[in-house]
N, C-alpha and C. Protein backbone atom coordinates (compact mmCIF):
# COMPACT_ATOMS: atom_id res chain seq x y z
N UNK A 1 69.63 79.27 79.33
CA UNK A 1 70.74 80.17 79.11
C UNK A 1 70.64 81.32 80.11
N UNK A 2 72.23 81.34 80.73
CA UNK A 2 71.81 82.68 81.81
C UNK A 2 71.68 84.03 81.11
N UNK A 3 71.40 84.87 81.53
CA UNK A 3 71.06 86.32 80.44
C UNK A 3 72.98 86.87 81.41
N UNK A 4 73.36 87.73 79.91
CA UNK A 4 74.67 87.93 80.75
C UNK A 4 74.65 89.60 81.22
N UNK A 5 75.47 89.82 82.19
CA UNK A 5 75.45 90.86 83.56
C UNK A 5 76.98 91.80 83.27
N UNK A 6 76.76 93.08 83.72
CA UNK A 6 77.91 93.53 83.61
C UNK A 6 79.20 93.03 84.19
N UNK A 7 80.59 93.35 83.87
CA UNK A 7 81.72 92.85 84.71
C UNK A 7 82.01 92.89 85.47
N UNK A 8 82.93 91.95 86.38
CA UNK A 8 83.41 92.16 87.43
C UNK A 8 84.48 92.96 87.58
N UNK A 9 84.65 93.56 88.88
CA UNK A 9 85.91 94.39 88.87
C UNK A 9 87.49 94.19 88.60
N UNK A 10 87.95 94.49 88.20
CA UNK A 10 89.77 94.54 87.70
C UNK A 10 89.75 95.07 88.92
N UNK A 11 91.08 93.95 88.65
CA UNK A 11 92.18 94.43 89.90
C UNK A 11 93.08 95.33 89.43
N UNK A 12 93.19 95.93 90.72
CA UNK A 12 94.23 97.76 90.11
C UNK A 12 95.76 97.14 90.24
N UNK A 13 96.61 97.82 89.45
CA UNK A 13 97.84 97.84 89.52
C UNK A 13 98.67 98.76 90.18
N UNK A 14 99.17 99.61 88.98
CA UNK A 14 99.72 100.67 89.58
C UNK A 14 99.45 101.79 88.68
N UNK A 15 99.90 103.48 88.82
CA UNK A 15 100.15 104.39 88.70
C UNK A 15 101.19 105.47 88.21
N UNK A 16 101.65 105.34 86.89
CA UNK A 16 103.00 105.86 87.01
C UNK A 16 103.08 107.42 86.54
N UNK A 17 103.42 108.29 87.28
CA UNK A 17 102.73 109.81 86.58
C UNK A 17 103.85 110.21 85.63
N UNK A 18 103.12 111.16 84.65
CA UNK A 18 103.74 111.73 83.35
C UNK A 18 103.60 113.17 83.98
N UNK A 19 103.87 114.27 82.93
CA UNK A 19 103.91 115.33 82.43
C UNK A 19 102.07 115.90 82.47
N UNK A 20 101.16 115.54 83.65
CA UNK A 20 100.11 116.10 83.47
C UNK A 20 99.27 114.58 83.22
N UNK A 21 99.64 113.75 83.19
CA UNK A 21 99.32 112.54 82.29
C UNK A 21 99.60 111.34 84.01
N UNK A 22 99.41 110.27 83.58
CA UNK A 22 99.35 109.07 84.03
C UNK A 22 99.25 107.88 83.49
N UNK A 23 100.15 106.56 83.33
CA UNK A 23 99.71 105.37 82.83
C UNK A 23 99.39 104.48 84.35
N UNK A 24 98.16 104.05 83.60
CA UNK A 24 97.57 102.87 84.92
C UNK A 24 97.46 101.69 84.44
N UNK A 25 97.55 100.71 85.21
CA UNK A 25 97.79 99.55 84.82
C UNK A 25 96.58 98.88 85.49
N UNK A 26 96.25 97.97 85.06
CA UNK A 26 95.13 96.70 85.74
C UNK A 26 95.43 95.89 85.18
N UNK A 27 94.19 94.49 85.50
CA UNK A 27 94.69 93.24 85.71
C UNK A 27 92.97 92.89 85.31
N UNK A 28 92.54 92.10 84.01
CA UNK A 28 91.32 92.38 83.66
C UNK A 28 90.40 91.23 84.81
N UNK A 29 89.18 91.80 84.84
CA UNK A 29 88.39 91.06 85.71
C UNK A 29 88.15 89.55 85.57
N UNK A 30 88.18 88.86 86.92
CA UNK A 30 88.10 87.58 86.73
C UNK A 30 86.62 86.90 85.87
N UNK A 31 85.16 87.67 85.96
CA UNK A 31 84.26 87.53 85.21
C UNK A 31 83.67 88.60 84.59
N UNK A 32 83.45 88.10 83.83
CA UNK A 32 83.44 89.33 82.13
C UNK A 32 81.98 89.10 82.20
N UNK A 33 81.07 88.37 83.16
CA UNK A 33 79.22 88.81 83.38
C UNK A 33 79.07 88.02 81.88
N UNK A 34 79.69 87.08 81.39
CA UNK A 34 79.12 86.43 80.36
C UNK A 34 79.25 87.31 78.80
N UNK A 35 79.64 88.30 78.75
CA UNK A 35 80.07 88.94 77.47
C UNK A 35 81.63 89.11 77.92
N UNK A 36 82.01 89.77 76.57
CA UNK A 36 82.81 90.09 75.94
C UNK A 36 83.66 91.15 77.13
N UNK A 37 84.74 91.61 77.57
CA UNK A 37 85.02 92.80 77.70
C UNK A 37 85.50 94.03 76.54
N UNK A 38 84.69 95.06 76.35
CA UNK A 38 85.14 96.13 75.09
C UNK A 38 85.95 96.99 75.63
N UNK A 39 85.98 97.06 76.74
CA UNK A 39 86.47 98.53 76.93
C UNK A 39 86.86 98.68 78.52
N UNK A 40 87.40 100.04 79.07
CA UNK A 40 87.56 100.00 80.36
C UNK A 40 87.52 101.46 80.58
N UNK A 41 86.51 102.36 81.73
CA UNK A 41 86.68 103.39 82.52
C UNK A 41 87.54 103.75 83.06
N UNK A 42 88.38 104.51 83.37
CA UNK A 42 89.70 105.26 84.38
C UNK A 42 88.67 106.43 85.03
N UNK A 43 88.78 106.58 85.79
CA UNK A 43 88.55 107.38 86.70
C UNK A 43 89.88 107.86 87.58
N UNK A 44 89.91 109.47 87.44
CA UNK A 44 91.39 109.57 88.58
C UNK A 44 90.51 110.55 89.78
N UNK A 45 90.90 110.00 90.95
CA UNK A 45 90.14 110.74 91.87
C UNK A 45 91.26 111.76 92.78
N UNK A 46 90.56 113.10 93.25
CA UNK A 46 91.50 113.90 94.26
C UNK A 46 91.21 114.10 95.07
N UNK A 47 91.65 113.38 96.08
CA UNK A 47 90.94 112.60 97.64
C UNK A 47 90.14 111.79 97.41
N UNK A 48 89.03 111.47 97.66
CA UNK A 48 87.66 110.93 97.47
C UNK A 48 86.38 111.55 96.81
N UNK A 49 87.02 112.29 95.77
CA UNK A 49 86.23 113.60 94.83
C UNK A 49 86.75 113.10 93.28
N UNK A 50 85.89 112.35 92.72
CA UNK A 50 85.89 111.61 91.37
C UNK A 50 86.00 112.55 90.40
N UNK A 51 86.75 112.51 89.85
CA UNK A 51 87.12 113.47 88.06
C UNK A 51 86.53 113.39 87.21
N UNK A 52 87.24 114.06 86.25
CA UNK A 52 86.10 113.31 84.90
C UNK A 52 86.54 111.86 84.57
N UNK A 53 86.09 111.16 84.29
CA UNK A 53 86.64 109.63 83.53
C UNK A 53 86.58 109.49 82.73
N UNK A 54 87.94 108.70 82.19
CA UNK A 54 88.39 108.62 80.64
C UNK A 54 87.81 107.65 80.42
N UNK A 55 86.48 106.79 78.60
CA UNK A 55 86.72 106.19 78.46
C UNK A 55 87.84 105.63 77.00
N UNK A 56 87.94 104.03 77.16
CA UNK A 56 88.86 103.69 76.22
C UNK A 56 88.62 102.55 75.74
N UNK A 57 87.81 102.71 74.37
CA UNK A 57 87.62 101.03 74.17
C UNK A 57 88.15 100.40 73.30
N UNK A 58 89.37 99.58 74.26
CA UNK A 58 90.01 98.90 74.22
C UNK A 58 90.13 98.08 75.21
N UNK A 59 90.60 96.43 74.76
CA UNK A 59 90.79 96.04 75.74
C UNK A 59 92.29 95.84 76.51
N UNK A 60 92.80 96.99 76.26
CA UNK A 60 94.13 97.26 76.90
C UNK A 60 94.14 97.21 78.13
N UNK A 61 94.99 96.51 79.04
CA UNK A 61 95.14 96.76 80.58
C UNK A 61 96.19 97.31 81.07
N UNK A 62 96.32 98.94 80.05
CA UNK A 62 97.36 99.77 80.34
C UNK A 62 96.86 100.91 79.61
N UNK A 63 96.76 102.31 80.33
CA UNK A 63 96.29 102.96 79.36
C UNK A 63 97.13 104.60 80.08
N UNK A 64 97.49 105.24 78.94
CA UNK A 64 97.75 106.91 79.27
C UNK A 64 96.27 107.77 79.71
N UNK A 65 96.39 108.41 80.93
CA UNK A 65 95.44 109.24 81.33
C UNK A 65 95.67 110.52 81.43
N UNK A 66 95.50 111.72 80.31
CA UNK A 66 95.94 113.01 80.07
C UNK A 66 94.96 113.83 80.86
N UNK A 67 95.24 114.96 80.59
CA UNK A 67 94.45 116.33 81.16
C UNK A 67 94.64 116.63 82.70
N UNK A 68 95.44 115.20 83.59
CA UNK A 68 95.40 115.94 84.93
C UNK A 68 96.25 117.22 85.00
N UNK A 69 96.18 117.27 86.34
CA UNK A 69 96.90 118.91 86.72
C UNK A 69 98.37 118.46 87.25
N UNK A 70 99.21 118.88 86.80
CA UNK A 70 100.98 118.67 87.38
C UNK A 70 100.78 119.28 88.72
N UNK A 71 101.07 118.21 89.70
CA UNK A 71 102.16 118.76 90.82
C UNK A 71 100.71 118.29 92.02
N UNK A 72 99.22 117.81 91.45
CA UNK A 72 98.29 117.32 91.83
C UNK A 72 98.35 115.56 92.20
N UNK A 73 98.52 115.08 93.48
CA UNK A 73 98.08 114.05 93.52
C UNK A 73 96.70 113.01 93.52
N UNK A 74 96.66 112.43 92.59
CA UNK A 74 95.24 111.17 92.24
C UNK A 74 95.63 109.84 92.52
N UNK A 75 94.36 109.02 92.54
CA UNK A 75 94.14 107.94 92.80
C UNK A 75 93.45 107.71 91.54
N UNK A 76 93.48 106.51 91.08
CA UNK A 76 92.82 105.54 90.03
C UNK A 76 92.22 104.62 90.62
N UNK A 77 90.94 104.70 90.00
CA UNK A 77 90.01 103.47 89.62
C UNK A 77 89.60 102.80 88.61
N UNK A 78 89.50 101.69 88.11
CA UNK A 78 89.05 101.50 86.73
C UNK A 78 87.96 100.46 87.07
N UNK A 79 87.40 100.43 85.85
CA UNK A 79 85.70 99.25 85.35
C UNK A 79 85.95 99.03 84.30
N UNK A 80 84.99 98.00 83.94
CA UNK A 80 85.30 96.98 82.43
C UNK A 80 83.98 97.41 81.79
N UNK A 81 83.65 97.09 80.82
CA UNK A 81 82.72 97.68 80.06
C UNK A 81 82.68 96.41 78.93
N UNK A 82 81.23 95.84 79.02
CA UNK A 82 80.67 94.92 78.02
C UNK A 82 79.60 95.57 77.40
N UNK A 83 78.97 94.47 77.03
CA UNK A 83 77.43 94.75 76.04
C UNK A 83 76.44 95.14 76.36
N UNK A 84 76.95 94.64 78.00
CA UNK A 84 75.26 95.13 79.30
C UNK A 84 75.64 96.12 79.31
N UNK A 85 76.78 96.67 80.11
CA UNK A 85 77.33 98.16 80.82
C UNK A 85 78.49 98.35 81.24
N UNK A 86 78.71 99.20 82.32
CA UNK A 86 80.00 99.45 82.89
C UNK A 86 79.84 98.72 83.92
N UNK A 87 80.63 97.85 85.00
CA UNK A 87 80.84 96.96 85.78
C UNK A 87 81.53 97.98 87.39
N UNK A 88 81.36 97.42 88.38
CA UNK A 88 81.79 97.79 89.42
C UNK A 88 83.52 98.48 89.51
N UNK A 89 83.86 99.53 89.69
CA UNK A 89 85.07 99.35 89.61
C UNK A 89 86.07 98.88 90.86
N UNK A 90 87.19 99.27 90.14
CA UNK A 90 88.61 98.68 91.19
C UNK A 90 88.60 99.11 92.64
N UNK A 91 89.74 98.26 93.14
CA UNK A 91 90.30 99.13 94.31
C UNK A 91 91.14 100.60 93.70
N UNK A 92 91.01 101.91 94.44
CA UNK A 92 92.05 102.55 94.65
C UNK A 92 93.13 101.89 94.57
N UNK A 93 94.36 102.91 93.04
CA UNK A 93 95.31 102.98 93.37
C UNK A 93 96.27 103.44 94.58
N UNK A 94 97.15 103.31 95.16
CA UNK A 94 97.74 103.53 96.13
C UNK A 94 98.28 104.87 96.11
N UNK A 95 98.03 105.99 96.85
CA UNK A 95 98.69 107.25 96.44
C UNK A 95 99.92 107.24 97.10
């Protein structure tokens, strides 16, 4: 039996901004490292300077991301999250 490994990365979707907020979309990873996927990291970055990251466990591949700053542009990244850990994340969303 192989021992199972964190996930592979989700593919990013898109970005749609709110009121301070953001919904991001992904596309769940093609290998789940032999567990389960529980959950998924967001990360919104400003430039190449990582934020705080939301987690959400769920296995939703759509999620609201609150607390940014209005009138601030981010990038999204997300990771999957099993039983081992958190998994490599995405490509950058497209700003």
């Amino acid at each position: 039996m192989t021992p199972a490994t964190t996930p592979g990365a989700p593919t990013i979707g898109s970005a749609t901004s709110g009121v301070a907020s953001a919904t991001v979309t992904w596309t769940a990873p093609s290998s789940n490292g032999g567990a389960t996927v529980t959950g998924y990291v967001v990360t919104p970055y400003i430039g190449s300077t990582a934020q705080s990251a939301q987690t959400f466990n769920s296995t939703a591949t759509s999620q609201l991301v609150t607390g940014l700053t209005a009138g601030t542009a981010y990038t999204f990244k997300v990771a999957a999250i099993n039983a081992v850990g958190t998994g490599t994340q995405s490509s950058a969303t497209l700003s």
